[in-house]
N, C-alpha and C. Protein backbone atom coordinates (compact mmCIF):
# COMPACT_ATOMS: atom_id res chain seq x y z
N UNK A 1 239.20 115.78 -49.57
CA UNK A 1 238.03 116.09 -48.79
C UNK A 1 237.08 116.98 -49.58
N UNK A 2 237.36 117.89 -50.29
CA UNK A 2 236.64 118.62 -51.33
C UNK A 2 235.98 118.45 -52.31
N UNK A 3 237.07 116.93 -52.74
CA UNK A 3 236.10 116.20 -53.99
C UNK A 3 234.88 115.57 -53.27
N UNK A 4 235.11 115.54 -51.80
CA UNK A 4 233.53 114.56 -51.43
C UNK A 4 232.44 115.29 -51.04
N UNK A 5 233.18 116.48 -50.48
CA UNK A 5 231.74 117.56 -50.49
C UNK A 5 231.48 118.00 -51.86
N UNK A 6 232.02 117.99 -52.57
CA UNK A 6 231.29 118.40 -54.00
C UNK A 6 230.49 117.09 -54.33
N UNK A 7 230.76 115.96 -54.36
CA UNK A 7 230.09 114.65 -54.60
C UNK A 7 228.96 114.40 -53.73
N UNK A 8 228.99 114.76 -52.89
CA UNK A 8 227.94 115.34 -51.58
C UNK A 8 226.71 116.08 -51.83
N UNK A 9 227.19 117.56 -52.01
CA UNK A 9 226.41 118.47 -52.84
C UNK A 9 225.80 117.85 -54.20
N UNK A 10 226.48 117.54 -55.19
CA UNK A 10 225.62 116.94 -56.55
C UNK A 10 224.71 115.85 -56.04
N UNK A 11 224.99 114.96 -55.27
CA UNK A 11 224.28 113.96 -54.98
C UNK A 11 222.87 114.54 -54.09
N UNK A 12 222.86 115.38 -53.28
CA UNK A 12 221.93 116.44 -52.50
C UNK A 12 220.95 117.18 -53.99
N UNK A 13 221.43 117.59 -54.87
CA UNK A 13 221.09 118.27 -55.69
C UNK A 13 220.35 118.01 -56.52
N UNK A 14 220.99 115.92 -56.67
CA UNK A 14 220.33 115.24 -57.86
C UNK A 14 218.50 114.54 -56.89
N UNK A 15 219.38 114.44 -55.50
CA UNK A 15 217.85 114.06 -55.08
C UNK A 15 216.84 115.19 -54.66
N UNK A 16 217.37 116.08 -54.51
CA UNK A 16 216.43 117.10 -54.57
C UNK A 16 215.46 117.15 -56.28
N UNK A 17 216.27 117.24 -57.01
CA UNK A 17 215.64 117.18 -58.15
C UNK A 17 214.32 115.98 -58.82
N UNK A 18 215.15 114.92 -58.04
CA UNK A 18 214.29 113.84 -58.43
C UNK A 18 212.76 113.81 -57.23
N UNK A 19 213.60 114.26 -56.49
CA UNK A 19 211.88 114.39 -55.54
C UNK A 19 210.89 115.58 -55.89
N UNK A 20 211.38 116.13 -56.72
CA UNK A 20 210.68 117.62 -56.93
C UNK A 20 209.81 116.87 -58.45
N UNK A 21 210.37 115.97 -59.28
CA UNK A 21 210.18 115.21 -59.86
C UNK A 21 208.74 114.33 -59.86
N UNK A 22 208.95 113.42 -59.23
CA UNK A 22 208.42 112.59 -58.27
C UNK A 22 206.76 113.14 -57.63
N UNK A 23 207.43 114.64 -57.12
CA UNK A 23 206.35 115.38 -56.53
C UNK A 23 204.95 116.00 -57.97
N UNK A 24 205.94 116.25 -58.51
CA UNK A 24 205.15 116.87 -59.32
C UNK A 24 204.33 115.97 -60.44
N UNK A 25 204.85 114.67 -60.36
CA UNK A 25 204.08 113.62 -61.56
C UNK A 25 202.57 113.79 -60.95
N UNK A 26 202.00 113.42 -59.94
CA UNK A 26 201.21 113.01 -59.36
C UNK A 26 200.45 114.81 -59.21
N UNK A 27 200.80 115.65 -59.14
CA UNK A 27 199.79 116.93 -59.37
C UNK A 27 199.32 117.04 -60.37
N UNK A 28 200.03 116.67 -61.95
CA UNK A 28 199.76 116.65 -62.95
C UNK A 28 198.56 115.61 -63.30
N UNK A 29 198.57 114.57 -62.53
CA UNK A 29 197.58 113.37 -62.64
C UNK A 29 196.13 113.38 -61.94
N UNK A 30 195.87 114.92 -61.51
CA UNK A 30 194.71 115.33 -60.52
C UNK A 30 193.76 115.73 -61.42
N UNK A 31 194.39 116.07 -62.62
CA UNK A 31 193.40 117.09 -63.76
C UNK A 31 191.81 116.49 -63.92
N UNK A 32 191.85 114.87 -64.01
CA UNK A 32 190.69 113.99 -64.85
C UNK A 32 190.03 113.61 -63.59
N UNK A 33 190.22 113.72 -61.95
CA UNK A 33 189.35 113.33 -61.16
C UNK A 33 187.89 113.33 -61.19
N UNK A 34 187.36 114.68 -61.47
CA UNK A 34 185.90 115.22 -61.57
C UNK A 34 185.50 114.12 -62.64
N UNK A 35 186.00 113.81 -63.54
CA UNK A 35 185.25 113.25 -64.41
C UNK A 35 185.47 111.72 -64.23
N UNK A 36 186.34 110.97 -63.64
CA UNK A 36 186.61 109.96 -63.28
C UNK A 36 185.55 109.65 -62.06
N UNK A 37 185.02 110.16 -61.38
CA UNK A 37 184.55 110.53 -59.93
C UNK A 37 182.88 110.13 -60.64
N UNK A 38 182.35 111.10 -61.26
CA UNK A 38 181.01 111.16 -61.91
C UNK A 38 181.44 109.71 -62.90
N UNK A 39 182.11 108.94 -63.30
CA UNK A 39 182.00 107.82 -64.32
C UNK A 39 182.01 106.53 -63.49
N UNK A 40 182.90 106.76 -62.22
CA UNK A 40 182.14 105.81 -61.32
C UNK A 40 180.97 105.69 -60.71
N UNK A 41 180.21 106.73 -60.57
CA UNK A 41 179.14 107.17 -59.79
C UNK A 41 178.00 106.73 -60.92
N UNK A 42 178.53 106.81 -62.37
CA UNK A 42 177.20 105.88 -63.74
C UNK A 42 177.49 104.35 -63.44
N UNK A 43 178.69 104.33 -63.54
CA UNK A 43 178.65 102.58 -63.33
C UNK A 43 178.16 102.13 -62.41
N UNK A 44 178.44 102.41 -60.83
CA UNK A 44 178.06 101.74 -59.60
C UNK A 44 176.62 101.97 -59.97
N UNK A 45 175.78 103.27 -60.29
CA UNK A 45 174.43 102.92 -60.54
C UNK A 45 173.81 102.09 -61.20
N UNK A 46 174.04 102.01 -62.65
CA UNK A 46 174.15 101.04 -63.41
C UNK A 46 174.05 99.28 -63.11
N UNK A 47 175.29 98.99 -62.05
CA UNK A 47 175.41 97.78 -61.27
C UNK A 47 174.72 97.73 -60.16
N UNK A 48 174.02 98.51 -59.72
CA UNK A 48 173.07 98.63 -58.69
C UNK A 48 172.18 97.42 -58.28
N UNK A 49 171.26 97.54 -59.02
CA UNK A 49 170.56 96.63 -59.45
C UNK A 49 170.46 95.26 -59.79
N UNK A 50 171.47 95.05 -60.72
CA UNK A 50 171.32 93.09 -60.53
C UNK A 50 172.47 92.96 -59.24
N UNK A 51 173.11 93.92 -59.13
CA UNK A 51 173.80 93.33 -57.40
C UNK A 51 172.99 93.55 -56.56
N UNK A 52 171.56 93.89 -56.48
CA UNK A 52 170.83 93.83 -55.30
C UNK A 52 170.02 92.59 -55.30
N UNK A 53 169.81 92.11 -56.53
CA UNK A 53 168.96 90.97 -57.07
C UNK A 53 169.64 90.03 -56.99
N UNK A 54 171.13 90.03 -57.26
CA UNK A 54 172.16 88.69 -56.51
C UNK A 54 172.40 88.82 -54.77
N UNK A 55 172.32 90.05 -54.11
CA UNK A 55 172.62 89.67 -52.77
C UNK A 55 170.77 89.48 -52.59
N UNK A 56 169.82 89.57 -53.03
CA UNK A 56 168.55 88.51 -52.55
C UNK A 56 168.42 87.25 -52.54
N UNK A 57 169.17 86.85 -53.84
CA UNK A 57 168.97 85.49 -54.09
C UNK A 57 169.58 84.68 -53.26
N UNK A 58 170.88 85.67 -53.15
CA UNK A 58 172.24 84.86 -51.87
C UNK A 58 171.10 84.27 -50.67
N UNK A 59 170.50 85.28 -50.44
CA UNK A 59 169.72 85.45 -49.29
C UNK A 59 168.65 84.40 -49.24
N UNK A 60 168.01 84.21 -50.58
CA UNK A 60 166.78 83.06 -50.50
C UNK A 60 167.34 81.66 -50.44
N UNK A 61 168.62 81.51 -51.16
CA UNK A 61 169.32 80.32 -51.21
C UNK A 61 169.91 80.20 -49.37
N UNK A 62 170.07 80.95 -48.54
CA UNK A 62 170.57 80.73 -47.58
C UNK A 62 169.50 80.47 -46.35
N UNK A 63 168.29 80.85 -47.00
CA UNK A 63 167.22 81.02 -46.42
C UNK A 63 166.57 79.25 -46.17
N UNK A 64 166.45 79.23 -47.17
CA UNK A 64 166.39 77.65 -48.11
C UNK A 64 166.68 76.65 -46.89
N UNK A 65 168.29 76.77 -47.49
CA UNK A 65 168.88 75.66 -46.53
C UNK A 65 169.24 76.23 -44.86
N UNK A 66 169.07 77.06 -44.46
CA UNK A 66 169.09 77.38 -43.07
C UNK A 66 167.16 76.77 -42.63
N UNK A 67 166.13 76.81 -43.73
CA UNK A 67 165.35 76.43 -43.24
C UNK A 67 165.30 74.99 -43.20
N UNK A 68 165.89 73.98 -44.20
CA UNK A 68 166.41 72.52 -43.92
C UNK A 68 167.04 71.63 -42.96
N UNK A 69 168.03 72.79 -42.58
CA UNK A 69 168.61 72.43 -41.20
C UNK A 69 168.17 72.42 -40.04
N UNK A 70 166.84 73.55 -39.61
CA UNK A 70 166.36 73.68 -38.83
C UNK A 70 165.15 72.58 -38.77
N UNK A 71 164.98 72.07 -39.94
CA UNK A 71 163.88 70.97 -39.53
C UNK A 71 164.17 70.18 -39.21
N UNK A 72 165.79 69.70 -39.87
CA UNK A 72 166.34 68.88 -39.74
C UNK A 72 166.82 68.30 -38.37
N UNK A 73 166.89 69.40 -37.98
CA UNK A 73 167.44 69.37 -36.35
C UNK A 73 165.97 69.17 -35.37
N UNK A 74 164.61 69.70 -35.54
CA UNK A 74 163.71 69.70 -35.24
C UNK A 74 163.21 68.59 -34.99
N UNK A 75 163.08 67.77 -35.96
CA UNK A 75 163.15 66.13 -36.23
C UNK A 75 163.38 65.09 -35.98
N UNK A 76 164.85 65.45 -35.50
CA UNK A 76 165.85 64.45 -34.86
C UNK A 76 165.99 64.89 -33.44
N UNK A 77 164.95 65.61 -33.01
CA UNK A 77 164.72 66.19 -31.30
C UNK A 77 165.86 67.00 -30.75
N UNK A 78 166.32 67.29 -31.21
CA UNK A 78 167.54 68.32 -31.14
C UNK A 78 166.77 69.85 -29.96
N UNK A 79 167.31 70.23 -29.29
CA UNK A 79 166.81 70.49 -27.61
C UNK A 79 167.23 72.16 -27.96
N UNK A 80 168.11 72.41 -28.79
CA UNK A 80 168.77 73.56 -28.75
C UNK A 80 168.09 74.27 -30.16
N UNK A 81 166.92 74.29 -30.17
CA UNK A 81 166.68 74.75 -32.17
C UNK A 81 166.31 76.46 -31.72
N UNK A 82 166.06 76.80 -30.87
CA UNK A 82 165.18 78.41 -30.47
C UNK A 82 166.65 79.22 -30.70
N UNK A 83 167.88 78.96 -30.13
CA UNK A 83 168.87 79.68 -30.69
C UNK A 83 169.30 80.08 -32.56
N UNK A 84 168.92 78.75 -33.11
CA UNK A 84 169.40 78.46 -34.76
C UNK A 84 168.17 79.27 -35.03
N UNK A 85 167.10 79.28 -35.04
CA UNK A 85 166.24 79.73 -36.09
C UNK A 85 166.19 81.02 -35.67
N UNK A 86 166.70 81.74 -34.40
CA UNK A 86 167.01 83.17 -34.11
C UNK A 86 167.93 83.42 -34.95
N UNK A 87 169.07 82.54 -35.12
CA UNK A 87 170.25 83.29 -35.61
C UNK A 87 169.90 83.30 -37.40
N UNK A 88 168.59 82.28 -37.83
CA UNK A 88 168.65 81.95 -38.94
C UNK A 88 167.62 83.30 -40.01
N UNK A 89 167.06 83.69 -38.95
CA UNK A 89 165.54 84.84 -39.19
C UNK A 89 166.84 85.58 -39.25
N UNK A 90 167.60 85.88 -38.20
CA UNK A 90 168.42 87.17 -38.36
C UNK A 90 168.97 87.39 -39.75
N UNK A 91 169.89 86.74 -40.05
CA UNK A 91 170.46 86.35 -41.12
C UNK A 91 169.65 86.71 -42.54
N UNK A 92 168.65 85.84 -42.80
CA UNK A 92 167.59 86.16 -43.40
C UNK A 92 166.95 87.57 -43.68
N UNK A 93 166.95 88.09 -42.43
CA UNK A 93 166.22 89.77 -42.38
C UNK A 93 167.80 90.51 -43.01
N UNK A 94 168.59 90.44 -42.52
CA UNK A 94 169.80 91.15 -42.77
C UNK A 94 169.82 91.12 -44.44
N UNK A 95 169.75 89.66 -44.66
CA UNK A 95 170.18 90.07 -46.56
C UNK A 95 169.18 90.30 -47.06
N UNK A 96 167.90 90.19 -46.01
CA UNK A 96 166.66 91.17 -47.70
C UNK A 96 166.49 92.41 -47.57
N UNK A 97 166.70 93.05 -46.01
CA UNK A 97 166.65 94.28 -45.89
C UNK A 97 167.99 94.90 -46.43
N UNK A 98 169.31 94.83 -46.27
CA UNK A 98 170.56 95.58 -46.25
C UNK A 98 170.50 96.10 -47.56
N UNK A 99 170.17 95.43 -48.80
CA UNK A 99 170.40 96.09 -50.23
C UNK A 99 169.49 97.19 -50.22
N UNK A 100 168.00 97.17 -49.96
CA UNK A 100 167.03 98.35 -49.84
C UNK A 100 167.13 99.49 -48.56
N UNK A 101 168.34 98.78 -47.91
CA UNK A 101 168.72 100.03 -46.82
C UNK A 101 169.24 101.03 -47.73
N UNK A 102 170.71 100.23 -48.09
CA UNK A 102 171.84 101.01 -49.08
C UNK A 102 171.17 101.59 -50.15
N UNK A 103 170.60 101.22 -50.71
CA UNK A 103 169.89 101.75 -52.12
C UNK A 103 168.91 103.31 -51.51
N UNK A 104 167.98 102.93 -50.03
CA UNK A 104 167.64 104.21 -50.01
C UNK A 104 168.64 105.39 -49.28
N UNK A 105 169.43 104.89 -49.05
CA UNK A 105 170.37 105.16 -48.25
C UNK A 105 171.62 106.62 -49.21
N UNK A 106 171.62 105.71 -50.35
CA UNK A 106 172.62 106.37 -51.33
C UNK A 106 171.55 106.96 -52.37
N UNK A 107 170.15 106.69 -52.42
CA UNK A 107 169.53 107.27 -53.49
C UNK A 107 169.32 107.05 -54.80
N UNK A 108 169.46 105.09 -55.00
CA UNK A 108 169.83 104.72 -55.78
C UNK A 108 168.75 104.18 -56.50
């Protein structure tokens, strides 16, 4: 019975150790944040820009063919078009405004 509380204890002892371990890798790994923090903050600026110029284009290309469909449907006497070209303007306003929201938004 003695040999298992001693096997008990070491085993208590060894995981104590390894969690103290464990604990401490990750404090050591806090040092480079500040500068990691400011090197994302150059890049995302950096990428700013032609990702605002690709979510426009998304936007003109969707614009495009949401305006094709709506003629399309227009055309062929289609009874229901005042809902689509609501939902299609919406759509439209959303991706040309949202990048120049965010941009004044973050100060970019």
């Amino acid at each position: 019975m003695t040999q298992f509380i001693t096997s008990k204890r070491t085993l208590f002892k060894i995981a104590l150790l390894a969690l103290f371990c464990f604990s401490y890798a990750p404090m050591m790994a806090q040092y480079g944040g500040a500068s990691a923090l400011s090197g994302a903050n150059t890049s995302i600026r950096a990428y700013w820009e032609p990702m605002k110029l690709i979510i426009q284009a998304i936007g003109a290309v969707v614009g495009l063919i949401g305006g094709v469909r709506i003629y399309n449907k227009w055309t062929n006497g289609d009874q229901d078009i005042n809902k689509e070209i609501v939902g299609w303007a919406g759509a439209c306003l959303f991706l040309v405004i949202v990048p120049q929201f965010v941009g004044a938004f973050f100060g970019l």
